[in-house]
Protein backbone atom coordinates (compact mmCIF):
# COMPACT_ATOMS: atom_id res chain seq x y z
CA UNK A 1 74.29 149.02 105.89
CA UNK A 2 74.88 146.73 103.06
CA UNK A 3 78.89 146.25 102.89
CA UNK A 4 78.83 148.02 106.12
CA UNK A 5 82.29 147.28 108.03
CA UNK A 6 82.14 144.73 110.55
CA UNK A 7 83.30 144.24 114.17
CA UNK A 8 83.53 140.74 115.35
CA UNK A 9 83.05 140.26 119.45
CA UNK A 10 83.65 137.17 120.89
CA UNK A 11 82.39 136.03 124.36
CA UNK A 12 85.32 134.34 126.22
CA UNK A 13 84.15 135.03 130.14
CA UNK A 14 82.86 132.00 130.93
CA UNK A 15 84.74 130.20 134.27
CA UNK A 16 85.11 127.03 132.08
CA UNK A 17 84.60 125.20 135.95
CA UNK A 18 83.41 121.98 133.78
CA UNK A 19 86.78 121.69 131.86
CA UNK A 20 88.26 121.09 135.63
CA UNK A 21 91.53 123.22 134.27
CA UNK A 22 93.69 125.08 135.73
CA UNK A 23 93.73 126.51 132.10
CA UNK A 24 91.11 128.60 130.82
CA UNK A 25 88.47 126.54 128.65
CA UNK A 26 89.35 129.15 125.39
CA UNK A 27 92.59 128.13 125.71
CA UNK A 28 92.45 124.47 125.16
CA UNK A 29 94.15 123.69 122.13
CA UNK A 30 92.07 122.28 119.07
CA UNK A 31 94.30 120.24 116.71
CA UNK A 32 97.32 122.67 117.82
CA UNK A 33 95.56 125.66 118.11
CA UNK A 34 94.18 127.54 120.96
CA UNK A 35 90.31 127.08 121.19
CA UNK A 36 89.59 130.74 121.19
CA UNK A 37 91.96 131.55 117.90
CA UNK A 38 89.45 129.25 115.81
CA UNK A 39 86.41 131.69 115.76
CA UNK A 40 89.13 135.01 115.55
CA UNK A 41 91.01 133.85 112.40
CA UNK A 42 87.48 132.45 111.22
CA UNK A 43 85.74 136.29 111.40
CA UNK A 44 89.16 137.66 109.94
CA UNK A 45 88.62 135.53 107.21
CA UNK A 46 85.48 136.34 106.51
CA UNK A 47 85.95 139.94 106.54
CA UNK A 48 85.87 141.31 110.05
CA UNK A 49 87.39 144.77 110.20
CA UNK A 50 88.04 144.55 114.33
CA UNK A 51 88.08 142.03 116.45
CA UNK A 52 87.94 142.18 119.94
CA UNK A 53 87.19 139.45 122.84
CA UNK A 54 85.29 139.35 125.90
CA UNK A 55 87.17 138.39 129.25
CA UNK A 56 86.69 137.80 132.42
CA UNK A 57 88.73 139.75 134.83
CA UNK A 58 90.21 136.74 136.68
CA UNK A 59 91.26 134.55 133.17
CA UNK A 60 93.91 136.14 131.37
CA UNK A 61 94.50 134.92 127.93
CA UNK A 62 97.69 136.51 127.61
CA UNK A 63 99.80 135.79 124.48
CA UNK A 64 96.96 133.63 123.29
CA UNK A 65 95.19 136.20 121.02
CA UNK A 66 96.65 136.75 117.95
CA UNK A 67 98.30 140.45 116.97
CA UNK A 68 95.54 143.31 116.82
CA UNK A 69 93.04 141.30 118.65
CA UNK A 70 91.24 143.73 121.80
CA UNK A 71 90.16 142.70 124.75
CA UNK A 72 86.85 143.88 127.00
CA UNK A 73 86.69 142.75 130.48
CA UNK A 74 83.51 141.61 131.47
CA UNK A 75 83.34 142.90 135.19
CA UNK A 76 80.37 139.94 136.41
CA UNK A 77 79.33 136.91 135.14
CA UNK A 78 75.84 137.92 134.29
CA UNK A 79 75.00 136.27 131.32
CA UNK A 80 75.47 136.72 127.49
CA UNK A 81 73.78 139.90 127.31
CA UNK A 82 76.17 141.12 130.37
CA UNK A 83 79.15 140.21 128.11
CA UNK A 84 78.03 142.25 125.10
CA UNK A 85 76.82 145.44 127.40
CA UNK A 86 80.54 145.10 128.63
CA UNK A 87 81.57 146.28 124.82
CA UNK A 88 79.02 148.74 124.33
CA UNK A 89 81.43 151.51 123.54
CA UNK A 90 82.97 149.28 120.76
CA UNK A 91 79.38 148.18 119.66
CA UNK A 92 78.22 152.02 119.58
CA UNK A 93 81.40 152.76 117.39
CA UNK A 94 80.43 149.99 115.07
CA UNK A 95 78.20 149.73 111.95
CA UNK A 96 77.82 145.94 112.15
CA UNK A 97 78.63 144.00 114.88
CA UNK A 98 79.33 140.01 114.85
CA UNK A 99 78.89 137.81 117.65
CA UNK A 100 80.69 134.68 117.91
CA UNK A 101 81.21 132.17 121.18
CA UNK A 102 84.54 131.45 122.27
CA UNK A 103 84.04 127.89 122.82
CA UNK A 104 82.46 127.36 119.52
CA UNK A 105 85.81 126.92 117.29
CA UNK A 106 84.71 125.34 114.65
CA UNK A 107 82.15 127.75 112.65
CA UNK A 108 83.62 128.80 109.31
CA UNK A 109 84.75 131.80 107.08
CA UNK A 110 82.19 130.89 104.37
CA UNK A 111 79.55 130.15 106.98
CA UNK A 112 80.31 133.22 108.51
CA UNK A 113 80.26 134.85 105.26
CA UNK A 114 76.57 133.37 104.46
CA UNK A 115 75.27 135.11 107.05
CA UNK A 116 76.57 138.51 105.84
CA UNK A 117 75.39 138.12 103.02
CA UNK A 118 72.24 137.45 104.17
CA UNK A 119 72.19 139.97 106.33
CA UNK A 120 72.94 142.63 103.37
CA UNK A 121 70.09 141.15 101.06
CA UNK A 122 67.47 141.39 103.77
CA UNK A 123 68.46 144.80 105.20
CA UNK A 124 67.81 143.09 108.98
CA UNK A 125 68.39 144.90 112.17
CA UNK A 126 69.75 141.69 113.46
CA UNK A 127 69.71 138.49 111.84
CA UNK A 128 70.15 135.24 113.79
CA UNK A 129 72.25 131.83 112.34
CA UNK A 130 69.63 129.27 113.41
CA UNK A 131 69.72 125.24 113.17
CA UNK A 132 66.87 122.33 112.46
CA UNK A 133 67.80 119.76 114.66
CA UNK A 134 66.26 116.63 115.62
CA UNK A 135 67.08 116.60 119.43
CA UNK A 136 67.00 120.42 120.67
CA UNK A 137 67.65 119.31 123.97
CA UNK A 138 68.42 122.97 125.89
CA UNK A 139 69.06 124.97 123.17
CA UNK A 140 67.37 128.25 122.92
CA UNK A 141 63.88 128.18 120.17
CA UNK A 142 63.43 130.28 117.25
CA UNK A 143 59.82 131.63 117.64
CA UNK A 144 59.09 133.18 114.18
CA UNK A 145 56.18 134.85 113.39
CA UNK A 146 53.39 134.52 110.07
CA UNK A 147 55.56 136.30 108.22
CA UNK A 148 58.49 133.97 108.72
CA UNK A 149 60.69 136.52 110.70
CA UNK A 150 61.90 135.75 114.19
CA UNK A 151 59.54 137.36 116.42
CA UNK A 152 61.66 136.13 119.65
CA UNK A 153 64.40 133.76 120.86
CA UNK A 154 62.97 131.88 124.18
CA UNK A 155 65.69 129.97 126.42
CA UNK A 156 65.35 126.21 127.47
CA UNK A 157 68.00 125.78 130.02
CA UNK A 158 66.07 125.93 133.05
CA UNK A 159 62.61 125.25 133.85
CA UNK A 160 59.70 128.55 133.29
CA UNK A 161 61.92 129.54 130.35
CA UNK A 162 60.14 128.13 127.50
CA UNK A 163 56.40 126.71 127.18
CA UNK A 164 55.65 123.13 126.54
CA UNK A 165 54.56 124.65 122.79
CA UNK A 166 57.89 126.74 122.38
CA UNK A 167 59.93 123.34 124.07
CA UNK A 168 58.53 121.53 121.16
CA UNK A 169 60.27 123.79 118.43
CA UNK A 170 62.84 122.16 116.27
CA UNK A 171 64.56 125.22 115.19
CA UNK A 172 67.12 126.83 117.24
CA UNK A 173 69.47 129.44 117.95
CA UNK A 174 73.23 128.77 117.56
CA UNK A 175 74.03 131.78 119.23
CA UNK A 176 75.75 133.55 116.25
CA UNK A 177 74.59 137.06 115.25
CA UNK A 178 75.36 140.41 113.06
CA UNK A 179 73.51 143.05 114.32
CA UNK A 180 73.13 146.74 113.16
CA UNK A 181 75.33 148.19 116.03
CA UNK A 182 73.27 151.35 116.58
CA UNK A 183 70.30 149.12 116.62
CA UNK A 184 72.20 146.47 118.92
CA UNK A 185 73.06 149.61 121.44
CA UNK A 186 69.75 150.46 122.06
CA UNK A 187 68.52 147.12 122.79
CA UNK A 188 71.27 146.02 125.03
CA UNK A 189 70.11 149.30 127.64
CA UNK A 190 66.46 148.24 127.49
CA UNK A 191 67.99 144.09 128.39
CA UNK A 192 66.36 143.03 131.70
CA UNK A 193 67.78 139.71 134.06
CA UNK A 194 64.19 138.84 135.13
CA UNK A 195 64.54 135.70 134.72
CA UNK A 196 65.03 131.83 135.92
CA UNK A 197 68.85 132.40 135.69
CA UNK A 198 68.87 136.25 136.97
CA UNK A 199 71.45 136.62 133.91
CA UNK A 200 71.10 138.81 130.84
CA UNK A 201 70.31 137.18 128.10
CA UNK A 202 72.05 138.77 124.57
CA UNK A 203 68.24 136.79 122.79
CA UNK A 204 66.11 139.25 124.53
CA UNK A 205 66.95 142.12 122.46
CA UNK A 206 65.16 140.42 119.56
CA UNK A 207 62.10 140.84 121.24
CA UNK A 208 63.25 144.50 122.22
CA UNK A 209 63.89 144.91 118.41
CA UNK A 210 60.70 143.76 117.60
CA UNK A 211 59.32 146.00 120.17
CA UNK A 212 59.99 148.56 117.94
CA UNK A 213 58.92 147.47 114.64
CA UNK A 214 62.40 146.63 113.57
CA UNK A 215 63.17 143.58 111.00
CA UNK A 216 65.17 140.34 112.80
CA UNK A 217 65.27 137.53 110.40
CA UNK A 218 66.79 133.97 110.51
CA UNK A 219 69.84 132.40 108.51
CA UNK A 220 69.52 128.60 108.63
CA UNK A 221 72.94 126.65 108.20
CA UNK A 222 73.73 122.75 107.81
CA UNK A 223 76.78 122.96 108.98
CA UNK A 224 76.90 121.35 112.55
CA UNK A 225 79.85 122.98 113.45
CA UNK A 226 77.87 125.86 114.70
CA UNK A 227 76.32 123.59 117.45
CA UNK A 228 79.50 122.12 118.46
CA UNK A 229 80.45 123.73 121.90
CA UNK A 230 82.55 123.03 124.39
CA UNK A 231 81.83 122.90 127.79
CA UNK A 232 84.14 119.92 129.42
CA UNK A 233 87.03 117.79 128.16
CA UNK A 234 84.15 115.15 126.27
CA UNK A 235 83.16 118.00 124.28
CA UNK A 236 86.23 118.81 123.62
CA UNK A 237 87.39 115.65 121.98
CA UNK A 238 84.29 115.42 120.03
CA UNK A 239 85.24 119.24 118.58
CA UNK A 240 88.83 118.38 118.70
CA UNK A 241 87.66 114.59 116.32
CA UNK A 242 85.59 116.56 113.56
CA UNK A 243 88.00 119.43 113.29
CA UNK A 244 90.68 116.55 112.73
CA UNK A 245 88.46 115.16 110.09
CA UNK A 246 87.75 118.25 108.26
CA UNK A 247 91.48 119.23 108.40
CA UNK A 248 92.75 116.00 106.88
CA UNK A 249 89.93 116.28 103.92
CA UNK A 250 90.97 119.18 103.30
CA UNK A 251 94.71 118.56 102.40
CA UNK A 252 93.11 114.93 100.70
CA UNK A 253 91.29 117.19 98.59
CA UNK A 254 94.61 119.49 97.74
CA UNK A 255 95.89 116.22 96.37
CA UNK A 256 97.79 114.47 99.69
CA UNK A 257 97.50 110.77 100.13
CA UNK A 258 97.05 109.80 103.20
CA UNK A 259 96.69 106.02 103.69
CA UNK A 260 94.55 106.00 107.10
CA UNK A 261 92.91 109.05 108.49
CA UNK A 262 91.61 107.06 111.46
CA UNK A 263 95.73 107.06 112.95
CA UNK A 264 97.05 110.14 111.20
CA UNK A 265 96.85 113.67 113.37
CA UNK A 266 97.36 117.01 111.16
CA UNK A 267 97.65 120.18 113.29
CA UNK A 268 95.26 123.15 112.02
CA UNK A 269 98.68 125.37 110.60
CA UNK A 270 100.17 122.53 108.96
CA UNK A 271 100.92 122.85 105.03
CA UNK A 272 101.56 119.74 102.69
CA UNK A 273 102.55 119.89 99.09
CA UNK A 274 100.55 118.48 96.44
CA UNK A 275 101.54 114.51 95.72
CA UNK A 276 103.02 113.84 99.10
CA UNK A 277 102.31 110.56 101.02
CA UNK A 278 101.46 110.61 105.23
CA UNK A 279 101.41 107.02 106.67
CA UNK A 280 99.28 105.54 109.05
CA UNK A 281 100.38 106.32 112.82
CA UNK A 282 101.97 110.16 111.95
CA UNK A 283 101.49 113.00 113.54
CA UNK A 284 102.12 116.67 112.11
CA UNK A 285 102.39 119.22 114.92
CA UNK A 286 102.58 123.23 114.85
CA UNK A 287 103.59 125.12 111.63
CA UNK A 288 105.46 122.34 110.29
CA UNK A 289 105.60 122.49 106.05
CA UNK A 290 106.11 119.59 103.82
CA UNK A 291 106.90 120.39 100.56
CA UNK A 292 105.79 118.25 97.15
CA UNK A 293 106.35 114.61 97.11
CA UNK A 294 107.07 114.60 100.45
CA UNK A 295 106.75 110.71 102.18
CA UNK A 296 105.96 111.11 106.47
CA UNK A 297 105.60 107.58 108.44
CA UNK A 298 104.39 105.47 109.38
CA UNK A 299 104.64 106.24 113.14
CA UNK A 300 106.73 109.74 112.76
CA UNK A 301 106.31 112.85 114.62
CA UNK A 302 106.90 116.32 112.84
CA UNK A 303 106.85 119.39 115.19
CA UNK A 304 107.28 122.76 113.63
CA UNK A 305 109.90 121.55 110.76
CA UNK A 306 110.06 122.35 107.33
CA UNK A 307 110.90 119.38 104.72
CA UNK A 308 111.84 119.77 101.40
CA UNK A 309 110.59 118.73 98.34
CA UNK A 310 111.04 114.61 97.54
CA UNK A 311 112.07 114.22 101.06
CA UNK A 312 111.17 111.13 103.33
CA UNK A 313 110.69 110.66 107.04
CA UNK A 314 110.24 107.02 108.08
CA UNK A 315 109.43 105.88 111.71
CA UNK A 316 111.22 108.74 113.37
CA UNK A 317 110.52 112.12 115.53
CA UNK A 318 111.77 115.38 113.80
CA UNK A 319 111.23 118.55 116.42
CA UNK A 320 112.36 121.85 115.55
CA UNK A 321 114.39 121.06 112.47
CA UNK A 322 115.21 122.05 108.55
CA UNK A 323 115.11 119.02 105.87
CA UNK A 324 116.13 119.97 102.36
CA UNK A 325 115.04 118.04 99.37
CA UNK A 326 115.62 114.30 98.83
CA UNK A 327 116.82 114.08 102.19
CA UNK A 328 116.53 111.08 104.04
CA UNK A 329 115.16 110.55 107.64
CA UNK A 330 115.62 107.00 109.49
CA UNK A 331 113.89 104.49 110.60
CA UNK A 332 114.04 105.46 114.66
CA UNK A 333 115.79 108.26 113.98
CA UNK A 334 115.85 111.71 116.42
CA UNK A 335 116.04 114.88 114.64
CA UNK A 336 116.28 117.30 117.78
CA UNK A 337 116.06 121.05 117.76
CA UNK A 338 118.47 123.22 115.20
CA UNK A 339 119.24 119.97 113.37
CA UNK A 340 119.47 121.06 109.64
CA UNK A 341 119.92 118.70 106.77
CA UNK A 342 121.24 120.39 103.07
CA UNK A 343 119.55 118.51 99.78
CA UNK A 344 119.96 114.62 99.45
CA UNK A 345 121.29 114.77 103.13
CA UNK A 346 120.76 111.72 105.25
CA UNK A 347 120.51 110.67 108.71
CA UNK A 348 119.28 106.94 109.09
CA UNK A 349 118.89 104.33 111.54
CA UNK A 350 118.91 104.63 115.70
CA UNK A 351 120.72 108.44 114.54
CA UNK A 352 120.40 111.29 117.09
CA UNK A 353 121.35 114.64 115.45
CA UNK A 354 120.64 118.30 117.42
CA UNK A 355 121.87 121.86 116.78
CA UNK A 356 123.97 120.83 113.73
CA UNK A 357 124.42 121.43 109.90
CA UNK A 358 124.78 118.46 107.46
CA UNK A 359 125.59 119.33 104.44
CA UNK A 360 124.39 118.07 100.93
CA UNK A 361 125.03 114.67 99.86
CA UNK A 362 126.43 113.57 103.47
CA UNK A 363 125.21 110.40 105.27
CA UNK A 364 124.71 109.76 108.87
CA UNK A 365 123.62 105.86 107.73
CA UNK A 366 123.34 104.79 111.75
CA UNK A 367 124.17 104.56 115.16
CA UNK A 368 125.75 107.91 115.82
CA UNK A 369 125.03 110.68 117.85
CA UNK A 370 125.52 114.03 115.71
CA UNK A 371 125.57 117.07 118.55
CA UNK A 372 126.61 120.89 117.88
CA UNK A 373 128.58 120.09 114.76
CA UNK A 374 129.25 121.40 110.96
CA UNK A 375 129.33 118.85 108.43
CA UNK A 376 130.70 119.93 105.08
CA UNK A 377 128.99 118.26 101.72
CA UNK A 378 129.23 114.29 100.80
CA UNK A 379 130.46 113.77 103.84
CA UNK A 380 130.29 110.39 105.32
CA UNK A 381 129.86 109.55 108.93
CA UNK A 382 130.38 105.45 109.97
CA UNK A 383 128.72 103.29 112.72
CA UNK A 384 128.89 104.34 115.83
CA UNK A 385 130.42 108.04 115.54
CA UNK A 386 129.92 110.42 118.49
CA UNK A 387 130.84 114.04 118.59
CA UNK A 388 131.63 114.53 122.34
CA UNK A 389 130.47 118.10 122.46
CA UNK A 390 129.42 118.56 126.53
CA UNK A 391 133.02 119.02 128.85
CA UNK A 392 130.53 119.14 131.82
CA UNK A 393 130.23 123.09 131.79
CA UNK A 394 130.18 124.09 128.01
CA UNK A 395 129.23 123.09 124.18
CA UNK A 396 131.49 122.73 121.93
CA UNK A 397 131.39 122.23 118.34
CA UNK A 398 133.40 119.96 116.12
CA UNK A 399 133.68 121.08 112.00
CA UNK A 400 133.64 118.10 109.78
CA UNK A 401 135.11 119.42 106.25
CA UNK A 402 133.66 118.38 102.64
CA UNK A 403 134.48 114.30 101.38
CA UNK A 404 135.23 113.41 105.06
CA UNK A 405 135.15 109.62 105.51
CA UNK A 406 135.01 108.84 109.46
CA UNK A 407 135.43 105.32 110.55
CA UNK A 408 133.28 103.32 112.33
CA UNK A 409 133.31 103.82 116.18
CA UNK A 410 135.01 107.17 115.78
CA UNK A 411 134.54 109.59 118.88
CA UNK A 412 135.18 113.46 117.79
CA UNK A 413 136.03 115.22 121.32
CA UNK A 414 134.95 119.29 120.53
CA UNK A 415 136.17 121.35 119.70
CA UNK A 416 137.93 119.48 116.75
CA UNK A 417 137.97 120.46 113.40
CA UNK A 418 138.48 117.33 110.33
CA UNK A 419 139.68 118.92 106.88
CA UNK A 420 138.31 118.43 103.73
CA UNK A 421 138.83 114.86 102.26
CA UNK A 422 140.11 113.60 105.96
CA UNK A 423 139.61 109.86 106.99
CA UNK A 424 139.32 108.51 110.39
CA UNK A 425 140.44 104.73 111.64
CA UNK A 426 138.01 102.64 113.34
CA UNK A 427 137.24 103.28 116.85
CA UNK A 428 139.85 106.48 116.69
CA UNK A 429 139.73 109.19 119.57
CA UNK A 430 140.02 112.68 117.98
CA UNK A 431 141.28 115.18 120.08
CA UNK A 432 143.15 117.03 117.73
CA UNK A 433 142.44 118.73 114.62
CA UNK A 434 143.15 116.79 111.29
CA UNK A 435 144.86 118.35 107.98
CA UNK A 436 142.97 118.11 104.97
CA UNK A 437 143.19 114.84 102.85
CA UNK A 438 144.99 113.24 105.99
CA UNK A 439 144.24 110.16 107.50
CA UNK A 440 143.83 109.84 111.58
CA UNK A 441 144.03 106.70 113.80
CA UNK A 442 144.56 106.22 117.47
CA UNK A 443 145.29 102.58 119.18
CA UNK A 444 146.08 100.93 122.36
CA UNK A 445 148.07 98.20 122.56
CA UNK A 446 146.25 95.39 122.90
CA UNK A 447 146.96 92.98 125.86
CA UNK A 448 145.57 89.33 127.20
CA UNK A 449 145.11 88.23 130.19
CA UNK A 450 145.29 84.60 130.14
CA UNK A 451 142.43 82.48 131.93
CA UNK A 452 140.74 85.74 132.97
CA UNK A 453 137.08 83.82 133.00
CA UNK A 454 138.54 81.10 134.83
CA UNK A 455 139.96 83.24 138.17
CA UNK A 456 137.18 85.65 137.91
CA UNK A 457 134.74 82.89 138.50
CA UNK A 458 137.56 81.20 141.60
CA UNK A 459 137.28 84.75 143.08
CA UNK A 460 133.08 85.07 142.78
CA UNK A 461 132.77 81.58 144.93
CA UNK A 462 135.18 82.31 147.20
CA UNK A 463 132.67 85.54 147.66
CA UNK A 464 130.16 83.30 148.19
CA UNK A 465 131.66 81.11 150.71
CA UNK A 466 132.34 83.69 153.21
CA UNK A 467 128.60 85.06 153.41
C-alpha cells in the first residue's frame, strides 16, 4: 500500500444550525476563502489523487468547490460513520482513503503529509492523527493498547459514552484518518448506531478493525490546527484569527515588512513580492498581487488588483484594478473597477478613477473624477477635472491624447476626444473635440450685480414679517 494513491473525502453534511446562517457553515469564508476549500486545496497539496465531499441533500455548495472536486450526498444525518457509508462506492474503488472535516480548515499539506508517511512506514490498516491536550473536554479518547497501538476510539459527547477511566485520557482523536479502503469497506458494513446518539460513528470501525486482528496505529501532531473546528460564528473568528496569523508569517518570512500584524488583514490567495512594505490598518482582499518593493497603507484596501513593481498605495481603496510599476496611488484616493494605471502613472489626492486607461508618466495629482476615459502617456490632468461620461441613458468615453495639459476645473462632456499635446483653460467646458497641439477655452461673460447681499437680506425679512 505504501505510495498507494489516495482519495481524500471530506464530511460537509452537517446543518451548521449553530452558525445561525442562512449560509451553509462550509461556506463561511476564512481570510477570503470558503471554509470548505481550506481542507480540499490542503489534501491536493499533499498529494490526494481524488477528492470528493460529503453533502447534505438540502445544502448545496454550488460553485464553492473548486474544479474536479465530487460530491456524495449524504441522504440522513446519521453521524460520521453515515457520511462515509454514503461514499462507499468511491471508498471501495480506492486504495487509500483520507478523511478530513469540513469545518476543520486549517490542517496542513505537510501535516497531512506526516501522516502518510506514517501510514506507509507502519503498513497500518488505518492510522488515526491524534492530539495530547491538556483540557479534552468532549473530544473522542485514544484507548491504545500494551503494545502502543490504538485498540479503540471511545466518544465523550454525551453521557454512557466513555468511562470515568477512558474520560480521564489526555490523548485524543482529531478526527483525521487514511485508511486502507478495502479494509475501511468492510468495517463501515459491520458499523452499528447503538449508541447514546443513535448515530454512526466513523471511530467504531477501529474496534471492528481490531476485531479482526488488523494493525490501527496513532500519528500524534503539535499542530493545533487540527483541533480547531468550527461550529458557530466564535469559533469561527478564533479559526478565522490564527489562520490570519499564520498567513501574515508566512509572507514576513518571504521577506515582507509589515509594520503591525495586529491591524493588517492578508486574504489566504494574496501574493506579495519580496522587499515590499504593508502599513498598519491595510487590508489585502481576493487574488490581489503586489509585486517587489511594493509600499500598501496605512489604512488602504486592495481587492483583487495587481500592482506593479516599486509601486505605492497610500490611504486609499483600489477594487478591481491594474497598477503598473512606480505608479502612484493617493492619499483618499478611489481606484474603482477597470481602472488601469501604465508605469510611473499617478492618481493622487480625493481622485476617483473607474473603467479607464492612464497611460505612463500621466498624473491625476487631485480632485478629479476620471470615468470611462483613455489617457495617452505624460499626460497631465489639473484640479478639479471631470469627464462627464453618463447622458442619463448611456456611457460615453472621452480620449485624452499623449502631453495633454488640462486646466484646472476643466469638465470633458463624452464623447470628446483631446489631441496629442492639447491644453485646456481653466474651468473650460469641452464639448467638442480638440486638434492636436491646440489650445481650448470656453468663458462667460462675467456680470455684477451691485448690492446683491444687501436686497437679498431686505427680501429674507420681509419673508419673515409676513409669517
Amino acid at each position: 500500500m505504501t505510495g498507494a494513491p489516495v482519495t481524500a473525502l471530506i464530511m460537509a453534511a452537517g446543518q451548521g444550525t449553530r452558525m445561525r446562517s442562512s449560509l451553509p457553515k462550509v461556506l463561511h469564508p476564512v481570510c477570503g476563502r470558503p471554509m470548505i476549500a481550506w481542507p480540499i486545496l490542503a489534501a491536493r497539496q499533499a498529494g490526494a489523487d481524488r477528492v470528493a465531499v460529503i453533502v447534505s441533500p438540502d445544502r448545496n455548495l454550488g460553485d464553492a468547490l473548486p474544479d474536479g472536486v465530487e460530491t456524495i450526498e449524504q441522504p440522513e444525518s446519521n453521524g460520521t460513520g453515515g457520511a462515509v457509508r454514503s461514499a462507499l462506492e468511491i471508498v471501495r474503488e480506492s486504495p487509500r482513503v483520507l478523511v478530513l472535516s469540513g469545518d476543520v480548515p486549517l490542517i496542513s499539506s505537510d501535516v497531512i503529509t506526516g501522516l502518510l508517511a506514517s501510514q506507509d512506514e507502519s503498513g497500518a490498516s488505518a492510522t488515526v492523527m491524534t492530539a495530547v491536550l491538556d483540557d479534552p473536554g468532549s473530544y473522542g479518547r485514544i484507548v491504545r493498547g500494551g503494545d502502543g497501538t490504538i485498540r479503540k476510539i471511545v466518544e465523550a459527547k454525551a453521557d454512557g459514552d466513555a468511562t470515568r477511566e477512558e474520560l480521564a485520557i489526555r490523548e485524543i482523536n482529531s478526527g483525521t484518518y487514511v485508511f486502507d479502503g478495502e479494509s475501511l469497506a468492510w468495517a463501515l458494513g459491520e458499523l452499528s448506531s447503538d449508541n447514546a446518539q443513535g448515530e454512526y460513528y466513523l471511530t467504531d470501525v477501529i474496534a471492528v478493525m481490531r476485531s479482526r486482528g488488523e494493525l490501527v496505529t496513532a500519528h500524534v501532531s503539535k499542530d493545533p490546527a487540527i483541533n480547531l473546528g468550527v461550529n458557530n460564528r466564535s469559533d469561527l473568528s478564533v479559526v478565522e484569527a490564527e489562520a490570519r496569523q499564520r498567513i501574515l508569517e508566512r509572507h514576513m518570512l518571504a521577506g515582507v515588512t509589515i509594520v503591525d500584524p495586529a491591524t493588517t488583514w492578508i486574504d489566504a490567495g494574496v501574493t506579495i513580492g519580496q522587499d515590499s512594505r504593508i502599513e498598519p490598518g491595510t487590508s489585502l482582499r481576493g487574488a490581489t498581487e503586489l509585486g517587489e518593493s511594493t509600499v500598501v497603507g496605512p489604512h488602504s484596501t486592495v481587492i483583487d488588483s495587481g500592482i506593479g513593481d516599486r509601486s505605492e498605495v497610500i490611504h486609499s481603496y483600489v477594487n478591481l484594478c491594474e497598477l503598473g510599476e512606480g505608479c502612484s496611488v493617493g492619499p483618499f484616493a478611489y481606484l474603482r473597477p477597470g481602472a488601469k494605471l501604465a508605469d510611473g502613472a499617478r492618481a493622487g489626492t480625493f481622485v476617483e478613477v473607474k473603467n479607464s486607461n492612464v497611460g505612463a508618466g500621466s498624473k491625476i495629482p487631485h480632485l478629479s473624477y476620471v470615468g470611462d476615459a483613455d489617457i495617452g502617456d505624460g499626460s497631465n490632468l489639473g484640479a478639479g477635472t471631470i469627464t462627464a461620461n453618463y447622458d442619463g441613458r448611456e456611457k460615453h468615453r472621452t480620449k485624452i491624447g499623449s502631453n495633454v495639459r488640462i486646466g484646472v476645473d476643466t469638465m470633458l462632456v463624452a464623447p470628446v476626444e483631446v489631441g496629442d499635446g492639447a491644453y485646456t483653460g481653466a474651468g473650460a467646458v469641452i464639448r467638442e473635440s480638440i486638434p492636436p497641439g491646440a489650445l481650448s477655452v470656453s468663458r462667460n461673460d462675467q456680470r455684477n450685480v451691485d448690492d446683491y447681499a444687501g436686497r437679498l437680506a431686505a427680501r429674507n425679512e420681509e419673508g419673515e414679517s409676513s409669517q
